[in-house]
Protein backbone atom coordinates (compact mmCIF):
# COMPACT_ATOMS: atom_id res chain seq x y z
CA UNK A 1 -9.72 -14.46 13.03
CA UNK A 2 -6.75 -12.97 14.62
CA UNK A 3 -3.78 -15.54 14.29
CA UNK A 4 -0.50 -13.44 14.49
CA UNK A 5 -2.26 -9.88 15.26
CA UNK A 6 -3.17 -11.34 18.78
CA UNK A 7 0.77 -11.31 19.03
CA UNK A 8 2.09 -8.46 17.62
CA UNK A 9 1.56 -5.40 19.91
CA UNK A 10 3.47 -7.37 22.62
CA UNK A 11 6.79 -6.24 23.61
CA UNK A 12 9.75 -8.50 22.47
CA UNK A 13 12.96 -8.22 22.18
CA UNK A 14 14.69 -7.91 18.31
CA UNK A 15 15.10 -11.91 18.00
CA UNK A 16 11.80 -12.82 18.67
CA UNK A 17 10.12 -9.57 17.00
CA UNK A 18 12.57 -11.64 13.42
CA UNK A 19 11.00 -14.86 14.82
CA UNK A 20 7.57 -13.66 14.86
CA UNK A 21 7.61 -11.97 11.65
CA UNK A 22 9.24 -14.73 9.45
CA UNK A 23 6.45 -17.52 11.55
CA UNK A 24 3.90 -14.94 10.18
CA UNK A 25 4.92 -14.19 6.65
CA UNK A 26 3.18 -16.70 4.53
CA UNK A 27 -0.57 -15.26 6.10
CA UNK A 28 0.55 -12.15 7.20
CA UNK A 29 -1.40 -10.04 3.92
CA UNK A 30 -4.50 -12.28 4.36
CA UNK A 31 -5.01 -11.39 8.24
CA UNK A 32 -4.27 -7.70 7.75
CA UNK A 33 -6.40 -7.65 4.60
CA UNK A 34 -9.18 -9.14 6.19
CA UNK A 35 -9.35 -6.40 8.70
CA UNK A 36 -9.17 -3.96 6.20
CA UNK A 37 -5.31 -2.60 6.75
CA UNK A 38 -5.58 1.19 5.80
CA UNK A 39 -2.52 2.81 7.12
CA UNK A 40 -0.28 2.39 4.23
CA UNK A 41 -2.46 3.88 1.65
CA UNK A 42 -2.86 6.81 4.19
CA UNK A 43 0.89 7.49 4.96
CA UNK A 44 1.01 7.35 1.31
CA UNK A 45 -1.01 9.59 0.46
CA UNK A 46 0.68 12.03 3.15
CA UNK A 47 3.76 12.14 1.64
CA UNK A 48 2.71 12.45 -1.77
CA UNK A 49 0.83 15.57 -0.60
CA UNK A 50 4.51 17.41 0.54
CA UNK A 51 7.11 15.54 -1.70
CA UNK A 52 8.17 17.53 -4.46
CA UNK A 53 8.85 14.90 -7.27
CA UNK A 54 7.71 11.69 -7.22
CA UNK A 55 10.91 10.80 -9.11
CA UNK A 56 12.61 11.03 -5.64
CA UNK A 57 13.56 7.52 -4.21
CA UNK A 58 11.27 6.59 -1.19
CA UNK A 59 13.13 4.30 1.49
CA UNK A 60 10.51 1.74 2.90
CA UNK A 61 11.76 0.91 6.52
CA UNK A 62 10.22 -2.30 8.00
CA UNK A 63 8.93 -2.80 4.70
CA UNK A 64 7.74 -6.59 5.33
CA UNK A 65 5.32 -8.20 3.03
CA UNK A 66 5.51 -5.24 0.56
CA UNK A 67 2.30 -3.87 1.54
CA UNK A 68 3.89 -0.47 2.22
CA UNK A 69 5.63 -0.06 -1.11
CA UNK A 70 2.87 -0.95 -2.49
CA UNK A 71 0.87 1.91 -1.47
CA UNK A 72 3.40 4.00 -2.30
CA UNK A 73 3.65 2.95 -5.89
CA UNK A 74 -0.30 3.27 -6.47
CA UNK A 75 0.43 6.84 -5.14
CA UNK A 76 2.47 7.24 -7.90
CA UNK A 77 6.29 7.41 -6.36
CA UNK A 78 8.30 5.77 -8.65
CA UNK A 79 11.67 4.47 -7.14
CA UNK A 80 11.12 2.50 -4.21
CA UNK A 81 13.75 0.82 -1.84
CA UNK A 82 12.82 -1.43 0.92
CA UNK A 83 14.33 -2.99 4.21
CA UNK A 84 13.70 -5.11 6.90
CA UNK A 85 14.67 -7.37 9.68
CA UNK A 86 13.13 -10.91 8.17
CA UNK A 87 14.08 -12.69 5.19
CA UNK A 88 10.40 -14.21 5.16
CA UNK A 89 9.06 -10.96 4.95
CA UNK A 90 11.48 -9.26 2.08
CA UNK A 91 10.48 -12.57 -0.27
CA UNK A 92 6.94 -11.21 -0.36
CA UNK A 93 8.30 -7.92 -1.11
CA UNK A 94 9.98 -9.31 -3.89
CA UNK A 95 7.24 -11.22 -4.96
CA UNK A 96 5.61 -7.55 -5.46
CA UNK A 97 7.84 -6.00 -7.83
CA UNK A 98 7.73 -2.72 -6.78
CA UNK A 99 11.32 -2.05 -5.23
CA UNK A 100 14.52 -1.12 -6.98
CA UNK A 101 16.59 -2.94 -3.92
CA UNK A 102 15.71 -5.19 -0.85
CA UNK A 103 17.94 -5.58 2.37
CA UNK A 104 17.86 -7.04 4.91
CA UNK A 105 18.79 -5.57 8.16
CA UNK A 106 19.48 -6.27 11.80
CA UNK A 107 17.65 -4.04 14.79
CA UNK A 108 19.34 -0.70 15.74
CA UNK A 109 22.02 -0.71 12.54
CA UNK A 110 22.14 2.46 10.36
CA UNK A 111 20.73 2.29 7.07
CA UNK A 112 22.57 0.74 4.15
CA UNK A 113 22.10 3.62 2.41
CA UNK A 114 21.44 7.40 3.37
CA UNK A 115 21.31 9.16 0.50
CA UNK A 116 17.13 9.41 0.78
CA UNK A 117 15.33 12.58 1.08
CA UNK A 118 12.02 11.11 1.22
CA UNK A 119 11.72 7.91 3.42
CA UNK A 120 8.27 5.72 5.32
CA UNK A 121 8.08 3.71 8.09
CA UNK A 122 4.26 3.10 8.12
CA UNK A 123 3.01 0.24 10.59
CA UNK A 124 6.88 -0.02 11.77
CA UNK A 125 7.06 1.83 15.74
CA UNK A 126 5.36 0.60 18.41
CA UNK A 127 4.35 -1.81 20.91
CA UNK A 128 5.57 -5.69 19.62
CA UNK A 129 7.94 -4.33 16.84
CA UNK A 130 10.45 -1.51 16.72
CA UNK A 131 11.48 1.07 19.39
CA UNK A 132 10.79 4.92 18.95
CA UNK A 133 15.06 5.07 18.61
CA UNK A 134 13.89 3.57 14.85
CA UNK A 135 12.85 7.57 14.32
CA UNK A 136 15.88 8.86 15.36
CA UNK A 137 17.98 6.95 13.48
CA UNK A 138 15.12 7.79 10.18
CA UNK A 139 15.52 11.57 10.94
CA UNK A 140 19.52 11.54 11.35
CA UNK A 141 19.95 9.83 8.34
CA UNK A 142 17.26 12.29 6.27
CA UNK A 143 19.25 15.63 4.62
CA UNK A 144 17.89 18.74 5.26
CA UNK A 145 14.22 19.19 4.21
CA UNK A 146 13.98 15.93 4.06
CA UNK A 147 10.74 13.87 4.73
CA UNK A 148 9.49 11.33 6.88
CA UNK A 149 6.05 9.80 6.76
CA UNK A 150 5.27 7.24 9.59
CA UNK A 151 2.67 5.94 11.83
CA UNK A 152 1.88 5.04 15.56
CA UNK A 153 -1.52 2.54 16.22
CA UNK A 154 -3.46 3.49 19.31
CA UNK A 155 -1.02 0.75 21.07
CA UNK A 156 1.86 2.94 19.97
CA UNK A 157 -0.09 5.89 21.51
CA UNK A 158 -0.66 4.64 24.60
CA UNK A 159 3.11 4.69 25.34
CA UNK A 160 4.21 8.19 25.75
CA UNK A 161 7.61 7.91 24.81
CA UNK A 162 6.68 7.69 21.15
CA UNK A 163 5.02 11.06 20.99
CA UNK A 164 8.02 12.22 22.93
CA UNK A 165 10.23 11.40 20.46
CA UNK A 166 8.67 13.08 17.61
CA UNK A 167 8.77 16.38 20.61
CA UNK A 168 12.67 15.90 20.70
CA UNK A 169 12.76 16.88 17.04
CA UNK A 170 9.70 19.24 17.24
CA UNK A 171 10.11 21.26 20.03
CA UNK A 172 13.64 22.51 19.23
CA UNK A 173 13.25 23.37 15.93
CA UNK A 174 15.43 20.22 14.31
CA UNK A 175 12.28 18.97 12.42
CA UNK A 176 8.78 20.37 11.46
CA UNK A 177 5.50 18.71 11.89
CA UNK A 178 3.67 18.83 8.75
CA UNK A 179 1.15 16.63 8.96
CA UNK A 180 -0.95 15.07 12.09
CA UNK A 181 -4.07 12.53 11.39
CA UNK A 182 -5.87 9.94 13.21
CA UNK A 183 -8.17 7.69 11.04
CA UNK A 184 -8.97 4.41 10.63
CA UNK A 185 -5.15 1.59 11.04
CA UNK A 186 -7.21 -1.96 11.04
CA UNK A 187 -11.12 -1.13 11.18
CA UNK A 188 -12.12 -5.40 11.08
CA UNK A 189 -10.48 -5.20 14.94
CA UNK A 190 -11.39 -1.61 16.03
CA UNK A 191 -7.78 -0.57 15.58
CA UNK A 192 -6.83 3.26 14.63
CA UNK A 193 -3.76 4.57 14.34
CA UNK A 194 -2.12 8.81 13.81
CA UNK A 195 -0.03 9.49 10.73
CA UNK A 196 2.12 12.10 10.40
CA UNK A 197 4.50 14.04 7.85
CA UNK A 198 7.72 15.11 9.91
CA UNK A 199 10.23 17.64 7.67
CA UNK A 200 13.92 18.02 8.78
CA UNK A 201 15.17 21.36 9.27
């Protein structure tokens, strides 16, 4: 049973992407669960394979439900900070107990804070939620060396431009890839998805 995930590779704009996510907040961790969401605990484990202390704060972009810091904390990172664009979805986060601070934010804005050297947006770019500029404004924001875990689903990989935009930071030297996987995003619908490590220069 697919409810929301029928919806949510659909392009929208940032309204209705809010809309969708606070209608689907309350069952959001049951339908993902039940299709056996792997993602976070893969980005996870990416970064903690190239962060240097796990003292370091994390930021948690798109963190919705909590799902994300979650996986993070089981990893082992200790200071977690979260944001997203519903309200619906940072009350499960809070529910979780794992951040340090919550915001909420509104699409495109800068980060409330960019003082992070190690940040995640796992599940977050893609088709039906936020645009590949999401990345550039994660890698402007990160200091040198830096690190960015994050992940596109095989929607997100069917659009070029999101590959593209990891290229822009790639190709000229401004960020290196450190990590590249594809494995398994939501097995229970067939759904895969590439996560990778990206390191500021």
């Amino acid at each position: 049973m697919t409810k929301f995930l029928d919806k949510a590779y659909t392009a929208r704009d940032a309204a209705s992407t809010r809309e969708l996510y606070d209608d689907w907040a309350a069952s959001y961790e049951a339908e993902v669960a039940e299709n056996g969401y792997a993602t976070p605990g893969r980005c996870a484990a990416a970064l903690k394979r190239y962060a240097e202390d796990l003292s370091t704060p994390v930021l948690d972009f798109g963190c919705g439900t909590g799902l994300s810091g979650l996986a993070l904390k089981l990893a082992g990172f200790e200071t977690i900070d979260g944001v997203d664009l519903s309200a619906e979805m940072l009350e499960g986060a809070r529910a979780k107990d794992v951040y340090r601070h919550l915001d909420q934010i509104e699409a495109g804005a800068e980060l409330p804070r960019k003082d992070y050297a190690l940040c995640a947006a796992i599940g977050v770019i893609g088709a039906g939620a936020a645009p590949i500029e999401v990345l550039h404004i994660l890698m402007r924001a990160l200091p040198r060396d830096g690190k960015l875990v994050f992940s596109f689903n095989d929607h997100a990989l069917e659009e070029p431009e999101n590959e593209a935009g990891i290229a822009e930071w790639t190709d000229c030297g401004a960020a290196r890839l450190l990590f590249k996987e594809h494995g398994p995003h939501l097995p229970g619908i067939g759904l895969k998805s590439n996560v990778y490590v990206l390191e500021k220069a």
